[in-house]
PDB file of N, CA and C in Angstrom:
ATOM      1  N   UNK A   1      56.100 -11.687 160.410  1.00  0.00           N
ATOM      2  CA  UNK A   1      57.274 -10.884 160.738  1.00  0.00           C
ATOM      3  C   UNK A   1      58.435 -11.798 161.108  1.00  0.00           C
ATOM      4  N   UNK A   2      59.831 -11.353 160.792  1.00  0.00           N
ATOM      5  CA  UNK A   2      60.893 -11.843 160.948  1.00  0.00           C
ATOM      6  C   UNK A   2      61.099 -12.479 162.592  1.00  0.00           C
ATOM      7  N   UNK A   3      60.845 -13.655 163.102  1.00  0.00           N
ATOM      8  CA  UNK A   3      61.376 -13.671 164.226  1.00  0.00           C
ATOM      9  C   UNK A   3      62.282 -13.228 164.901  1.00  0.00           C
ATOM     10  N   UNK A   4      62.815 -13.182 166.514  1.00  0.00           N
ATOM     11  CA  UNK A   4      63.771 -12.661 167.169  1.00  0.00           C
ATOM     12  C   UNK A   4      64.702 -13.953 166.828  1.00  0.00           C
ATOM     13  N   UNK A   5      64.036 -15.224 167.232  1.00  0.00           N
ATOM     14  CA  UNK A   5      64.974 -16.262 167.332  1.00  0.00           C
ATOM     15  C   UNK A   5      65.535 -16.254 165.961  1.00  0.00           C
ATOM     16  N   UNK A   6      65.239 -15.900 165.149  1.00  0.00           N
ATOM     17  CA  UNK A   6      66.335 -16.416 163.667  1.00  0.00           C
ATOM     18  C   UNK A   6      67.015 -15.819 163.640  1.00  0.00           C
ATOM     19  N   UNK A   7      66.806 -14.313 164.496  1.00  0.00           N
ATOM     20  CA  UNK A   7      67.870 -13.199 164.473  1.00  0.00           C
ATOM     21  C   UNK A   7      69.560 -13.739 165.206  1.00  0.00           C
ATOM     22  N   UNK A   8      68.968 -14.408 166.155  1.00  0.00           N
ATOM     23  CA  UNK A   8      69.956 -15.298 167.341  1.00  0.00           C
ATOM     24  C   UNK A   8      70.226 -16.336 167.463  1.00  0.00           C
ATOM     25  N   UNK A   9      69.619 -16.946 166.212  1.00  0.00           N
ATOM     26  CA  UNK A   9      70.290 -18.113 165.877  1.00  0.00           C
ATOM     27  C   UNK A   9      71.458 -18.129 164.822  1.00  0.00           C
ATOM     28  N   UNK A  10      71.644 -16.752 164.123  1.00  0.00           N
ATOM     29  CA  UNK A  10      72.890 -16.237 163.476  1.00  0.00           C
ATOM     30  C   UNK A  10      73.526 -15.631 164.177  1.00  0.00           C
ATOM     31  N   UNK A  11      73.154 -14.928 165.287  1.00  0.00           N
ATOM     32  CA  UNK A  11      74.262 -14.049 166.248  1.00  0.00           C
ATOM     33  C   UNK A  11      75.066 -15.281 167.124  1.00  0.00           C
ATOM     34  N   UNK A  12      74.170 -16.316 167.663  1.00  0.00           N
ATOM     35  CA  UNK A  12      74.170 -17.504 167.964  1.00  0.00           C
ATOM     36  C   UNK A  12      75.679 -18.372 167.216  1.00  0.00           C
ATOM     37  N   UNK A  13      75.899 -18.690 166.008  1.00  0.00           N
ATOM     38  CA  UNK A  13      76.500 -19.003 164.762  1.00  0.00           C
ATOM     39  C   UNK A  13      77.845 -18.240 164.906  1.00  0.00           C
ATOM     40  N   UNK A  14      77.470 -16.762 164.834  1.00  0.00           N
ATOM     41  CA  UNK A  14      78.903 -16.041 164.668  1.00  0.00           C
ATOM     42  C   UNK A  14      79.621 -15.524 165.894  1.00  0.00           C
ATOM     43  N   UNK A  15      78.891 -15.798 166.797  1.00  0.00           N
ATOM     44  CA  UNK A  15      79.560 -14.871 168.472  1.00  0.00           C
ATOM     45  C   UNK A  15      80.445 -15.872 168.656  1.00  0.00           C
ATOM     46  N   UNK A  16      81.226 -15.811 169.946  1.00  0.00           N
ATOM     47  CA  UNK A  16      81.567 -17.491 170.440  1.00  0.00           C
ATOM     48  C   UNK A  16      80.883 -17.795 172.148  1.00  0.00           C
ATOM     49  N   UNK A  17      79.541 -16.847 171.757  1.00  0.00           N
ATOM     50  CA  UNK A  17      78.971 -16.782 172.972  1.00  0.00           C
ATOM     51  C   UNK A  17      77.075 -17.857 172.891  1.00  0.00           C
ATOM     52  N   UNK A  18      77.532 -18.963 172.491  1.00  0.00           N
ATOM     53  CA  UNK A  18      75.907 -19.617 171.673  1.00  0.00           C
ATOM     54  C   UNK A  18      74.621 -19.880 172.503  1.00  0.00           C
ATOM     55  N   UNK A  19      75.453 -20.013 173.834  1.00  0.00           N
ATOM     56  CA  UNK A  19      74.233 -20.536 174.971  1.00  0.00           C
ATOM     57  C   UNK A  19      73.892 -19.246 175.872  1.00  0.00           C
ATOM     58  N   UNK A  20      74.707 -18.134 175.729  1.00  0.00           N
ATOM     59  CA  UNK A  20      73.995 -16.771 176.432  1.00  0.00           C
ATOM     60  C   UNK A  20      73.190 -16.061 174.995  1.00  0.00           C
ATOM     61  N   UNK A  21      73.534 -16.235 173.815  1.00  0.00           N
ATOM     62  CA  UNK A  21      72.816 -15.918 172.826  1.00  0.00           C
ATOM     63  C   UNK A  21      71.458 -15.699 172.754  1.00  0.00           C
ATOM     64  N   UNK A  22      71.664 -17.031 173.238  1.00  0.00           N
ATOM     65  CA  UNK A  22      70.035 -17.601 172.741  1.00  0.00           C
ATOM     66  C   UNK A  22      68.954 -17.012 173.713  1.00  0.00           C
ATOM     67  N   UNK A  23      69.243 -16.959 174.908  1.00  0.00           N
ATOM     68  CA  UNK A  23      68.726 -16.381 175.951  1.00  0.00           C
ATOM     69  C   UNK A  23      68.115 -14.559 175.658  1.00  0.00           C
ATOM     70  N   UNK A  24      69.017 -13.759 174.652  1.00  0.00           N
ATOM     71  CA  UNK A  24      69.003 -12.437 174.827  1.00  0.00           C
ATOM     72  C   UNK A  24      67.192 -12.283 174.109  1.00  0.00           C
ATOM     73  N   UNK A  25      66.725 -11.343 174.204  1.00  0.00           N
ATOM     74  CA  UNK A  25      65.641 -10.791 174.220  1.00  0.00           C
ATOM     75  C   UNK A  25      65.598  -9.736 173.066  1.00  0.00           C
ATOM     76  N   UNK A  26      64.167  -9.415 172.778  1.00  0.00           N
ATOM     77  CA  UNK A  26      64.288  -8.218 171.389  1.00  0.00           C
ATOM     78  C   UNK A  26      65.126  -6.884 172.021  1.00  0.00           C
ATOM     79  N   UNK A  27      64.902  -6.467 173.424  1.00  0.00           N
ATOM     80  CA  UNK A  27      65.671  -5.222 174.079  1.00  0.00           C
ATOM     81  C   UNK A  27      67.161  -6.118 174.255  1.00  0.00           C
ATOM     82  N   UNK A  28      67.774  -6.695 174.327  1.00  0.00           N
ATOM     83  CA  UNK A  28      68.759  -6.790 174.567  1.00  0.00           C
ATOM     84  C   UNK A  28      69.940  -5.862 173.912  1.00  0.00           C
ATOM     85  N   UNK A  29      71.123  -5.180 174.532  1.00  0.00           N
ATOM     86  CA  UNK A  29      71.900  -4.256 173.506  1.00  0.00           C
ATOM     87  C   UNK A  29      72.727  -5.076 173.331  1.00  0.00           C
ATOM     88  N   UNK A  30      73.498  -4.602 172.095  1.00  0.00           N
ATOM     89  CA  UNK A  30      74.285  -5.617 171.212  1.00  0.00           C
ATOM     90  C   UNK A  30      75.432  -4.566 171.322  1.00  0.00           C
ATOM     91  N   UNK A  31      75.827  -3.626 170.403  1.00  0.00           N
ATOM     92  CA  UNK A  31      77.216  -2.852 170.483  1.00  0.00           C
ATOM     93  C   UNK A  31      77.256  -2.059 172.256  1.00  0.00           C
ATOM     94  N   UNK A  32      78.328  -2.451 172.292  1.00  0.00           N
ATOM     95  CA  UNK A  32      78.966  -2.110 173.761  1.00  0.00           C
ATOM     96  C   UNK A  32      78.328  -2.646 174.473  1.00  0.00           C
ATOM     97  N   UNK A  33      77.723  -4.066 174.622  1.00  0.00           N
ATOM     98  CA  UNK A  33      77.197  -4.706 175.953  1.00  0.00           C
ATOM     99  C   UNK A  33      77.938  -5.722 175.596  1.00  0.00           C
ATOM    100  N   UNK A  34      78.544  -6.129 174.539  1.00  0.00           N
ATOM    101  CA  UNK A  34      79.017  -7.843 174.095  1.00  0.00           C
ATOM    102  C   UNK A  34      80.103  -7.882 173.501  1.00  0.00           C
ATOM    103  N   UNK A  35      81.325  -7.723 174.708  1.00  0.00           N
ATOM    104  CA  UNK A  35      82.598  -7.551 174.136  1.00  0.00           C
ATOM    105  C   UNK A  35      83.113  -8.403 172.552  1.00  0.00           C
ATOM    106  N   UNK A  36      82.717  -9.581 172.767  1.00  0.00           N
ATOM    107  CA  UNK A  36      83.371 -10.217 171.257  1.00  0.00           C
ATOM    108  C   UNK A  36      82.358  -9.349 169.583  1.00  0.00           C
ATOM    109  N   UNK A  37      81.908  -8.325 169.808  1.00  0.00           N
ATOM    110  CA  UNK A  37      80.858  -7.833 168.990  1.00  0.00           C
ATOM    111  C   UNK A  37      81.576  -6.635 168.267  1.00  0.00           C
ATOM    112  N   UNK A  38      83.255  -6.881 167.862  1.00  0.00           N
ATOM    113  CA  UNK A  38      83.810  -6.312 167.585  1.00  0.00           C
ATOM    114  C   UNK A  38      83.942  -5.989 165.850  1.00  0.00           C
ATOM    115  N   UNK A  39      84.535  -5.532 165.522  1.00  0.00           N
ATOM    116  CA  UNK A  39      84.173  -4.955 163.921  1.00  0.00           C
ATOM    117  C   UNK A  39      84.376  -6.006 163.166  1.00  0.00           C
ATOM    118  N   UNK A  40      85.357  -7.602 163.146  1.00  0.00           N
ATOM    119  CA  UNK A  40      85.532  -8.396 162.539  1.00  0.00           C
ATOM    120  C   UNK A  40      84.488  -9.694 162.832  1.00  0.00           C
ATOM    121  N   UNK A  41      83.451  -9.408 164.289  1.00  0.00           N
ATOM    122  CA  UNK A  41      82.321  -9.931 164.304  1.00  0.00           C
ATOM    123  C   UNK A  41      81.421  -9.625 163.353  1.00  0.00           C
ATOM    124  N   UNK A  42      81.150  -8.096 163.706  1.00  0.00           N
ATOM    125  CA  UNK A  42      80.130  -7.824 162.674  1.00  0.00           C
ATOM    126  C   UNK A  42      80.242  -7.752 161.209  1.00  0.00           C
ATOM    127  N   UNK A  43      81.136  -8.109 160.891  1.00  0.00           N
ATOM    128  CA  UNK A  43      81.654  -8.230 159.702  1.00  0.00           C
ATOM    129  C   UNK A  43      80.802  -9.791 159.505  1.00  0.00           C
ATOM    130  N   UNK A  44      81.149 -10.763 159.915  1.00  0.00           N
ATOM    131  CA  UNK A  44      81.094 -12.640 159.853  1.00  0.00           C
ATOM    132  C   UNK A  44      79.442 -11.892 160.105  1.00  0.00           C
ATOM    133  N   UNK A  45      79.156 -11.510 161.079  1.00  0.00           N
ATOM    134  CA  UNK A  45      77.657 -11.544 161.005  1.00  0.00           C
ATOM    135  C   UNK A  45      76.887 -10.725 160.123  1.00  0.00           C
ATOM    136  N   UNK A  46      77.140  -9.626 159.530  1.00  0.00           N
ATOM    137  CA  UNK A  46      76.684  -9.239 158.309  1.00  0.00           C
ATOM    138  C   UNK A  46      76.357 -10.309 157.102  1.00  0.00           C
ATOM    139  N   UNK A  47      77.785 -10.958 157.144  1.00  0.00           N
ATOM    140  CA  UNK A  47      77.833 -11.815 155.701  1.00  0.00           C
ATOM    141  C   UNK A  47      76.814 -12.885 156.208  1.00  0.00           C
ATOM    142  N   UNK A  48      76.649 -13.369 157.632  1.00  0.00           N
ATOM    143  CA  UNK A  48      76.180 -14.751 157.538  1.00  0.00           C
ATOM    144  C   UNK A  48      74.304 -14.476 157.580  1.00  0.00           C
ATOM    145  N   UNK A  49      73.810 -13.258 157.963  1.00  0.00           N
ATOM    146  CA  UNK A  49      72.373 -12.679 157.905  1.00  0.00           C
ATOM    147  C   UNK A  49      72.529 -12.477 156.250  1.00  0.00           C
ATOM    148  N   UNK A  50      72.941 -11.602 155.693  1.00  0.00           N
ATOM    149  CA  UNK A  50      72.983 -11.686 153.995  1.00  0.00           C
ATOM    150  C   UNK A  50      72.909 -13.319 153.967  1.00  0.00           C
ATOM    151  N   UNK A  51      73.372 -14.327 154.002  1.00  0.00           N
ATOM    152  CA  UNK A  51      73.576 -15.362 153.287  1.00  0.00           C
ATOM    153  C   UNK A  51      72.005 -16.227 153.541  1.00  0.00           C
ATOM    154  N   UNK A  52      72.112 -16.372 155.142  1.00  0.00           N
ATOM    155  CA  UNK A  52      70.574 -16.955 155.827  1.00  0.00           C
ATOM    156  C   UNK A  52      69.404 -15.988 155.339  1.00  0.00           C
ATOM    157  N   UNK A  53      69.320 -15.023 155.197  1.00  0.00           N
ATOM    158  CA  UNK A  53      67.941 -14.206 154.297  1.00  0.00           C
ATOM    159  C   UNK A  53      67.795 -13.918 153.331  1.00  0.00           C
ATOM    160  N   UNK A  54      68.687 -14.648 152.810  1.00  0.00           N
ATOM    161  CA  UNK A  54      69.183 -13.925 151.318  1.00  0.00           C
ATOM    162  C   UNK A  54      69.066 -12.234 150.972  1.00  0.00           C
ATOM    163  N   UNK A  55      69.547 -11.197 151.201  1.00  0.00           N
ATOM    164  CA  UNK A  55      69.657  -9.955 151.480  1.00  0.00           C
ATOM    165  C   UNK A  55      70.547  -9.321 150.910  1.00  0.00           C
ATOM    166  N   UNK A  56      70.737  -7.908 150.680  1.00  0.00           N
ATOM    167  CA  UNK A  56      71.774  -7.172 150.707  1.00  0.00           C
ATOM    168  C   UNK A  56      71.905  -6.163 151.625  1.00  0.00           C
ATOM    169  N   UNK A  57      72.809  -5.647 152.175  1.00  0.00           N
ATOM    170  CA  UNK A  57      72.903  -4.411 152.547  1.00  0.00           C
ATOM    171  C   UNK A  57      73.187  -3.991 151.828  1.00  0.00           C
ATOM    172  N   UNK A  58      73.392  -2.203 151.935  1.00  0.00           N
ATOM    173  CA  UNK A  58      73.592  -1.205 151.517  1.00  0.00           C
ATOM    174  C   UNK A  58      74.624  -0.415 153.317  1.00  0.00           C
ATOM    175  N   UNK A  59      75.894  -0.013 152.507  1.00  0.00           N
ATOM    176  CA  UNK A  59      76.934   0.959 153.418  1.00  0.00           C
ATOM    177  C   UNK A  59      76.093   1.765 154.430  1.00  0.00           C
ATOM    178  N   UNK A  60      74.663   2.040 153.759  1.00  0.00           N
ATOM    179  CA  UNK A  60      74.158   3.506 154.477  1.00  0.00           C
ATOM    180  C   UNK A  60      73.168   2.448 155.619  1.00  0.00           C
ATOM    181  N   UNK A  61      72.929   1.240 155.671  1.00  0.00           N
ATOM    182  CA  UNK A  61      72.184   0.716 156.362  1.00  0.00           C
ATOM    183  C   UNK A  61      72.925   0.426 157.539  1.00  0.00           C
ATOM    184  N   UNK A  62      73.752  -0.661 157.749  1.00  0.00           N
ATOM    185  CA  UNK A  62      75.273  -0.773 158.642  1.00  0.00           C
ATOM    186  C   UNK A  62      75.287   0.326 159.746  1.00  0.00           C
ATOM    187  N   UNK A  63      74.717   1.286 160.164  1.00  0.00           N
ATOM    188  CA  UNK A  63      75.375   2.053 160.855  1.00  0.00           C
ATOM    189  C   UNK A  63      74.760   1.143 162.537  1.00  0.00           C
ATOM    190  N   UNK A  64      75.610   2.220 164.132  1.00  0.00           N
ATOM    191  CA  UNK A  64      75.694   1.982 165.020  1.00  0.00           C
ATOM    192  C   UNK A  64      74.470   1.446 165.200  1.00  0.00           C
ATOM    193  N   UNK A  65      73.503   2.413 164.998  1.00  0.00           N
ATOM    194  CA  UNK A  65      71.811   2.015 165.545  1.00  0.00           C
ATOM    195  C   UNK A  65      71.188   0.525 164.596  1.00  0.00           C
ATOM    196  N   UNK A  66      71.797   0.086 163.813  1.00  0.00           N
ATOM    197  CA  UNK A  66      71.034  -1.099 163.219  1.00  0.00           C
ATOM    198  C   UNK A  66      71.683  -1.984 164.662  1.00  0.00           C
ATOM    199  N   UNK A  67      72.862  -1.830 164.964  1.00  0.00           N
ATOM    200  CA  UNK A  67      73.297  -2.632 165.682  1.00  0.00           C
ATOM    201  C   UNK A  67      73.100  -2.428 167.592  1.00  0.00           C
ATOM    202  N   UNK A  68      72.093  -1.142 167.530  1.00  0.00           N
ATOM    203  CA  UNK A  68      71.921  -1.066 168.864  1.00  0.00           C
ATOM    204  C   UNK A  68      71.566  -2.231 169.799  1.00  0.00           C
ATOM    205  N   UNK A  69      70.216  -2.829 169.392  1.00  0.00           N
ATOM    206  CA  UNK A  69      69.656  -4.264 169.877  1.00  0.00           C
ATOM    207  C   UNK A  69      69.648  -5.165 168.962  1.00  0.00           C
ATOM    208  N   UNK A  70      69.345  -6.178 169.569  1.00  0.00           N
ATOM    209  CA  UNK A  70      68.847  -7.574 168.593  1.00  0.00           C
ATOM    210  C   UNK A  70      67.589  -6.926 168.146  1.00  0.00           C
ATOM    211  N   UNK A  71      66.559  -6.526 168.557  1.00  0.00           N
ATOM    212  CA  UNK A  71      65.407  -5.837 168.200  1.00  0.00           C
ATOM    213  C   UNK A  71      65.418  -4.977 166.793  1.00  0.00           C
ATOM    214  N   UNK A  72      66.485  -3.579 166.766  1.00  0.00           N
ATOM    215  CA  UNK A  72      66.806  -3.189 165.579  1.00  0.00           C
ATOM    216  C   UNK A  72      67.447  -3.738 164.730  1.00  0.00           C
ATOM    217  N   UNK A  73      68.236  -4.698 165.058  1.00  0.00           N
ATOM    218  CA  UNK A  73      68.953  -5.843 164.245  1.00  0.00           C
ATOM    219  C   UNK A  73      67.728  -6.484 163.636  1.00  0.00           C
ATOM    220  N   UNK A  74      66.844  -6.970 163.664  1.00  0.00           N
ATOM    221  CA  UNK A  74      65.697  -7.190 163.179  1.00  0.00           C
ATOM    222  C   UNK A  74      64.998  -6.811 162.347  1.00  0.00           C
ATOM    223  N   UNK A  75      64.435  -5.317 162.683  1.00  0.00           N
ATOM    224  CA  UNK A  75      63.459  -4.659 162.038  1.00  0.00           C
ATOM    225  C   UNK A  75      64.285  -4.132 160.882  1.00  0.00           C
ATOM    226  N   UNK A  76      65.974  -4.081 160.862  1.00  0.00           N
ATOM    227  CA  UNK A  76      66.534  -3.631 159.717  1.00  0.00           C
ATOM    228  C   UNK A  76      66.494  -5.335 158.809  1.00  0.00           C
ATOM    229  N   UNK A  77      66.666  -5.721 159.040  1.00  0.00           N
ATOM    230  CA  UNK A  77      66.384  -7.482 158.340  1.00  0.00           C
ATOM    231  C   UNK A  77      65.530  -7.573 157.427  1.00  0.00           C
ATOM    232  N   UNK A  78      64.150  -7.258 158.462  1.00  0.00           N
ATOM    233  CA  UNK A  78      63.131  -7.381 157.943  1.00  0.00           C
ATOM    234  C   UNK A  78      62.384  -6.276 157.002  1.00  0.00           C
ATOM    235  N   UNK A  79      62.733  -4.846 157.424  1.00  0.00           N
ATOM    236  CA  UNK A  79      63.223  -4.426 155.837  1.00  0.00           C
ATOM    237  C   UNK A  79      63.707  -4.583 154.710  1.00  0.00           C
ATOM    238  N   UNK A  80      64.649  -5.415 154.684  1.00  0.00           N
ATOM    239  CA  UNK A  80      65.719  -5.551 153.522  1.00  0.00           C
ATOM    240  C   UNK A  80      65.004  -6.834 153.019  1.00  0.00           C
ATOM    241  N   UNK A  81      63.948  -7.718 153.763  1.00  0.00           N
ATOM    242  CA  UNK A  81      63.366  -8.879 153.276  1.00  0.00           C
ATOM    243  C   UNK A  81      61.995  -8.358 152.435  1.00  0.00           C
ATOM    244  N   UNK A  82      61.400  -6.945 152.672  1.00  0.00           N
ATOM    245  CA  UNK A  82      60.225  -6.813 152.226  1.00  0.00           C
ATOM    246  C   UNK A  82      60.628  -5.683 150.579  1.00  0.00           C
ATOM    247  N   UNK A  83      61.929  -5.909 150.423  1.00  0.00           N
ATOM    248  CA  UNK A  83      62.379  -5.260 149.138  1.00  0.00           C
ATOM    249  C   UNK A  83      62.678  -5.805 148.254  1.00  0.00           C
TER     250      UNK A  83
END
């Protein structure tokens, strides 16, 4: 299974937050707990998880709840890796 840490070592990459990053946990929340986690973040971090997993999204995947935790940030990853 997809690790947490690879998850946060790209959130890590695109935040400008690298050393509290690394620290966060699979429960950790991501939208509305991490002010710089704004729409032109998740934008850089979309593209840079597509690029590091080689992946695509899909529009209908993107929504609030992929981005609830690092945790669902994950398990949507690791979907898109087993397709």
């Amino acid at each position: 299974m997809l690790a947490i840490k690879q998850v946060l070592e790209v959130l890590a990459e695109s935040l400008p937050l690298p050393e509290v990053t690394y620290e966060m946990g699979e429960q950790a929340p991501l939208l509305g707990a991490i002010p710089e986690l704004d729409s032109m973040a998740i934008t850089s971090i979309i593209s840079a998880l597509e690029e590091r997993f080689e992946i695509a999204f899909d529009d209908e995947d993107l929504d609030a709840e992929a981005f609830q935790t690092v945790g669902t940030l994950r398990d949507l990853i690791a979907s898109k890796m087993q397709h």
